[in-house]
Protein backbone atom coordinates (compact mmCIF):
# COMPACT_ATOMS: atom_id res chain seq x y z
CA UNK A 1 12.86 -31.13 -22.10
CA UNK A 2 15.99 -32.60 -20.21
CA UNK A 3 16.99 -33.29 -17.06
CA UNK A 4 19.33 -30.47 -16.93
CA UNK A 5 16.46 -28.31 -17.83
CA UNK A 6 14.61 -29.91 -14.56
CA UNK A 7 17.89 -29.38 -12.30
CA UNK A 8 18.12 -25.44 -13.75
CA UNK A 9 14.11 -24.49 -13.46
CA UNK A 10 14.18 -24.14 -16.61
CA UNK A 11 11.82 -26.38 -18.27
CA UNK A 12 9.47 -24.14 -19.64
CA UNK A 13 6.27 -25.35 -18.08
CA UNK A 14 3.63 -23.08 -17.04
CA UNK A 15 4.52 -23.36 -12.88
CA UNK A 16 3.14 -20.42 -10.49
CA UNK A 17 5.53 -21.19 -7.74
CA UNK A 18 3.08 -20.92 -4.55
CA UNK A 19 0.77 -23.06 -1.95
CA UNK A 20 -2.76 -22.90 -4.84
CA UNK A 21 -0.70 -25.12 -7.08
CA UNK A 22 1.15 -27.30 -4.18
CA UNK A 23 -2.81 -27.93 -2.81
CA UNK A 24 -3.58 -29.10 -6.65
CA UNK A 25 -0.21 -31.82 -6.77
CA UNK A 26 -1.02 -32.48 -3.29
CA UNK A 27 -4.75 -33.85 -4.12
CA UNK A 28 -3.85 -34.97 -7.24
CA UNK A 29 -3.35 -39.38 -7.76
CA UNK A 30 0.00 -39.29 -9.86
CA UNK A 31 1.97 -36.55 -8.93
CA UNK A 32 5.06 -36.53 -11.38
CA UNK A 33 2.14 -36.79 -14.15
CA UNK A 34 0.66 -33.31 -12.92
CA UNK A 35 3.60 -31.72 -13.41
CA UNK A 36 4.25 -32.98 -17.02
CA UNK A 37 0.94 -32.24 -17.63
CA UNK A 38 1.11 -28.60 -17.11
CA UNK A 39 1.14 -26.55 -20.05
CA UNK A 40 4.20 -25.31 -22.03
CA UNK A 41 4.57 -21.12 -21.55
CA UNK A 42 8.05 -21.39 -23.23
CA UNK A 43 10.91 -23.56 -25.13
CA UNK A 44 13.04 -25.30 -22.43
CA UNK A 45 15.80 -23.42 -21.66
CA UNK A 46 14.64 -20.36 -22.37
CA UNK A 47 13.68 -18.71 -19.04
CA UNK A 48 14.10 -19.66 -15.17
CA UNK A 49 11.08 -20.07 -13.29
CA UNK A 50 11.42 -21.79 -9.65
CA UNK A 51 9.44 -24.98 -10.18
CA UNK A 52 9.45 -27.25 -6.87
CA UNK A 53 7.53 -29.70 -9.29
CA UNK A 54 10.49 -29.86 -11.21
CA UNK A 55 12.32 -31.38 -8.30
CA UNK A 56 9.66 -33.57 -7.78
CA UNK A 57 10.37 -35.50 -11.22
CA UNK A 58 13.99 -35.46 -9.99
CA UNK A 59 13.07 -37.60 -7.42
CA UNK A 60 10.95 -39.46 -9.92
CA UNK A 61 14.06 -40.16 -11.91
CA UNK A 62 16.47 -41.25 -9.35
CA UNK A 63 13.61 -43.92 -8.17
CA UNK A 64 13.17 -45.03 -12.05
CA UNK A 65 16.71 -45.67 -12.60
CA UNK A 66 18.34 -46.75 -9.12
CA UNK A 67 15.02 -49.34 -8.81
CA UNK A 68 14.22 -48.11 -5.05
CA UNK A 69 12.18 -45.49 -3.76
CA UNK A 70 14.78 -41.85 -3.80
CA UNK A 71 14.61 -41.61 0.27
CA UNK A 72 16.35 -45.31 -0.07
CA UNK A 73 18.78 -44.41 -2.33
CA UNK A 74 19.26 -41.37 -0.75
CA UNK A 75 19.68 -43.05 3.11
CA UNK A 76 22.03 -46.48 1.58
CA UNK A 77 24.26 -43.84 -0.47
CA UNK A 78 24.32 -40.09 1.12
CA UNK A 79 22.81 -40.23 4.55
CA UNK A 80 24.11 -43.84 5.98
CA UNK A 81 27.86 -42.57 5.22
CA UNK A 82 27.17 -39.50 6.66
CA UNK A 83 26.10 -40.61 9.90
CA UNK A 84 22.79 -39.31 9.17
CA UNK A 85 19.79 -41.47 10.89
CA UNK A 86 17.44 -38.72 12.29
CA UNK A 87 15.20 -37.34 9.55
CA UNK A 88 11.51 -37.22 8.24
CA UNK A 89 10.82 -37.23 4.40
CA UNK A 90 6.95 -36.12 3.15
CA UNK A 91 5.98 -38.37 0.73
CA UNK A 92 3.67 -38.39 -2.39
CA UNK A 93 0.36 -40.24 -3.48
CA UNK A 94 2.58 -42.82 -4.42
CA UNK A 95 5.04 -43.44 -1.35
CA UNK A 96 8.10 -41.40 -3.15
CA UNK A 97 9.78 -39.10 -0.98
CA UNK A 98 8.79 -35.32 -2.36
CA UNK A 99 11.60 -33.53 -4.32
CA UNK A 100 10.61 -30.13 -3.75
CA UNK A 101 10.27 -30.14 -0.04
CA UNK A 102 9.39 -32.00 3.53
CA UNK A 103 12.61 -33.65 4.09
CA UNK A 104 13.44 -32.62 7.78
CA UNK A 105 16.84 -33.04 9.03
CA UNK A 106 18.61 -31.84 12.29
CA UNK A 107 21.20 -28.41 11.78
CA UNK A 108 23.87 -30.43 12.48
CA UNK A 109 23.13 -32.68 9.73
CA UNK A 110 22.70 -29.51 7.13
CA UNK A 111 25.85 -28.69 8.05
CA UNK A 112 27.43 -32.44 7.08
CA UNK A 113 25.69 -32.15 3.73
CA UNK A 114 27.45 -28.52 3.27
CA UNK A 115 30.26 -29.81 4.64
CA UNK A 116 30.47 -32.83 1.97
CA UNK A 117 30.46 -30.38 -0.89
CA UNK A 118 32.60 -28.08 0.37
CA UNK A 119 35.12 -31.20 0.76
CA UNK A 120 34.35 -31.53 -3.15
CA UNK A 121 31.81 -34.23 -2.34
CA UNK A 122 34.57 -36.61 0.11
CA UNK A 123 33.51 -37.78 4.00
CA UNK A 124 35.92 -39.12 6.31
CA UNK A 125 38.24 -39.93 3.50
CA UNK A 126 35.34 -42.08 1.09
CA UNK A 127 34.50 -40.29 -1.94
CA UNK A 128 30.56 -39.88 -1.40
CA UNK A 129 29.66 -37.67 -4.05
CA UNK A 130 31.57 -37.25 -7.77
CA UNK A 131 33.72 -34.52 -7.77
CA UNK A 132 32.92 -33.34 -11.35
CA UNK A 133 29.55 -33.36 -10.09
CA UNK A 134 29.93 -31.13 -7.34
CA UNK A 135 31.98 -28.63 -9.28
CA UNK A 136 29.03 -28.74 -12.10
CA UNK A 137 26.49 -28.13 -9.81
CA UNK A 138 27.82 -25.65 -8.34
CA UNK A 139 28.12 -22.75 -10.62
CA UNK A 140 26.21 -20.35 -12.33
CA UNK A 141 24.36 -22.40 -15.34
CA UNK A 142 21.43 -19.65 -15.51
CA UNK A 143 20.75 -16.10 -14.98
CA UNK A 144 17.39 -16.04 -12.67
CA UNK A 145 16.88 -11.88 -13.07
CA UNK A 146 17.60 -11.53 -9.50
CA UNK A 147 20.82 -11.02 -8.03
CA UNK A 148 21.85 -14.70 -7.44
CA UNK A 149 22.12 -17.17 -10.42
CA UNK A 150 20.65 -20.94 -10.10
CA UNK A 151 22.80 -23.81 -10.87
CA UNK A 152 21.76 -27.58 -10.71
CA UNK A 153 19.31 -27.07 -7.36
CA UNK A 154 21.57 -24.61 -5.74
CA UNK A 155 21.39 -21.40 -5.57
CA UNK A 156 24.65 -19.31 -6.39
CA UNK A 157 26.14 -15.93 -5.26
CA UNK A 158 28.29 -15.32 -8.02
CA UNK A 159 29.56 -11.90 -5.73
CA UNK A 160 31.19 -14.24 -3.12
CA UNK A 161 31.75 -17.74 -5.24
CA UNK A 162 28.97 -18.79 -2.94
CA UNK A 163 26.20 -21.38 -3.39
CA UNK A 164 23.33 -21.96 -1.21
CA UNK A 165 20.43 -24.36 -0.73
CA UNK A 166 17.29 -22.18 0.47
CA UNK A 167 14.51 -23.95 1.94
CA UNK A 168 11.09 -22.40 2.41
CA UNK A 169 11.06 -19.67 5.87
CA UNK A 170 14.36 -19.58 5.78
CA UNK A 171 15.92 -22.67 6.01
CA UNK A 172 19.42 -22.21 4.56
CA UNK A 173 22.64 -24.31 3.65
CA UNK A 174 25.35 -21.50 2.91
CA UNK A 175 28.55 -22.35 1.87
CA UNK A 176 32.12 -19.88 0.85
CA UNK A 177 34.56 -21.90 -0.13
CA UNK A 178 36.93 -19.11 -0.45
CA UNK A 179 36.64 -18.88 3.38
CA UNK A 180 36.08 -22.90 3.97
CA UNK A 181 32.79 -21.61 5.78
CA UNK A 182 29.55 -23.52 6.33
CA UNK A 183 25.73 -21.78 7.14
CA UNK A 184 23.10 -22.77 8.77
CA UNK A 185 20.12 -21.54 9.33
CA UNK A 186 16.88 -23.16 10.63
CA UNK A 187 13.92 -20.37 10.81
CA UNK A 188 10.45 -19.00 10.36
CA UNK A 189 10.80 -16.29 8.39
CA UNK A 190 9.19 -15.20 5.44
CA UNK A 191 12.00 -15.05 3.75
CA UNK A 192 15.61 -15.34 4.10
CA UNK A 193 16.85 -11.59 3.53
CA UNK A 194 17.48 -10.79 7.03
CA UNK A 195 19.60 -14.13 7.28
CA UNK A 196 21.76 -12.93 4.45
CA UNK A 197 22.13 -9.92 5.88
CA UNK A 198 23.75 -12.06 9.25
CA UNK A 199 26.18 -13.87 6.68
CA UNK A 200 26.91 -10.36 4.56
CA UNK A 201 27.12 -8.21 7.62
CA UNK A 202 28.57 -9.98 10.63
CA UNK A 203 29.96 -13.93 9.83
CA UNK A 204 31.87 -13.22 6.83
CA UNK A 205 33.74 -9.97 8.11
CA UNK A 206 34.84 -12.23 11.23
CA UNK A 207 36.74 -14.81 9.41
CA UNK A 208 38.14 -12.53 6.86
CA UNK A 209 41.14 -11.81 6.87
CA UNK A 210 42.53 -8.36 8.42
CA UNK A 211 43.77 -5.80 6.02
C-alpha cells in the first residue's frame, strides 16, 4: 500500500464507509492503527472504495514527516497565507487534527481554498501550493463506478473538467476552470444532488457564454 493508494481510496482495506465504523475509530486509543488494522478485501489499487480512514493516515503522514501536529502545518503553510484565522479542527485520541472530517471553516474561506487551486495553487502573487501538484491532483486517477471519477481527495467531473471537494450534507467546494468559477455550498442535506443540480441547471448556464 502507498500513499497514492491512500489519496485515491484505493487501498484495498475492508472500509464500510458509514457512522458504525466512525463510532468504532472514534472509541478506539490509536486511531491511524485501526485503520491499518482493518482487514485486506483486495490488492491496492484494485478497486475505489471511499475510506475517510484513509484520510485520516494522511494526516498521520504529514504530522510524521513535517514534525508538528497536520492542523500546524496546515495553519503556518496554507491557512496563515491565506488569511485564514477562523476555523475549528476535530481532533483524534491523540490530539491530531482528523483527516476525514471536522475541520470547520467559514464559506468565504472555502472559497479562498478553491480559489488557490483554481490560481494553480498561487495567492496574492506567493506560490502557496506546487503547481505540478495541483494539476496531479486534479484529474481523473480512478474510475469510482459512478459518474464522477476520484483523483488525489477530490472529486472530478470529467463532463465539465470539474473537480470538487464534497463534504458530508452537502458541504461543497466546486470549481470549472473552463469558466474561472468557484462553488460553495454550506448545507444540511442528505446529499448533495440537488446542489449539483443548482450548478448544472442555473450557475453554469449564466456565465456561459451566449451562442
Amino acid at each position: 500500500m502507498t500513499i497514492e493508494h491512500l489519496l485515491t481510496m484505493t487501498s484495498g482495506l475492508d472500509w464500510p464507509e458509514g457512522d458504525p465504523i466512525y463510532r468504532q475509530m472514534w472509541v478506539s486509543r490509536d486511531w491511524v492503527q485501526f485503520v491499518l488494522d482493518r482487514p485486506m478485501v483486495t490488492e491496492p489499487s484494485r478497486q475505489f472504495n471511499y475510506n475517510s480512514g484513509c484520510s485520516h493516515v494522511l494526516s498521520a503522514i504529514v504530522a510524521r514527516h513535517s514534525g508538528i501536529l497536520t492542523q500546524d502545518f496546515t495553519q503556518e503553510y496554507l491557512f496563515a497565507p491565506l488569511g485564514i484565522s477562523n476555523f475549528n479542527w476535530d481532533r483524534d485520541a491523540n490530539g491530531l487534527a482528523i483527516g476525514g472530517w471536522g475541520l470547520q471553516i467559514t464559506p468565504r474561506d472555502m472559497a479562498k481554498f478553491g480559489y488557490l487551486y483554481l490560481h494553480k495553487g498561487v495567492w496574492d502573487g506567493q506560490q502557496i501550493v506546487p503547481t505540478a501538484w495541483v494539476q496531479t491532483s486534479t484529474i481523473s486517477h480512478v474510475k469510482t463506478g459512478q459518474t464522477l471519477d476520484y483523483g488525489y481527495q477530490w472529486w472530478i467531473y470529467p463532463e465539465w473538467g470539474a473537480y470538487t471537494a464534497r463534504g458530508r450534507y452537502g458541504q461543497l467546494i466546486f470549481v470549472i476552470p473552463e469558466y474561472e468559477l468557484v462553488v460553495v455550498f454550506t448545507a444540511g442535506l442528505d446529499n448533495d444532488a440537488p446542489l449539483v443540480a443548482l450548478i448544472e441547471n442555473f450557475i453554469v448556464p449564466a456565465v456561459q457564454p451566449a451562442d
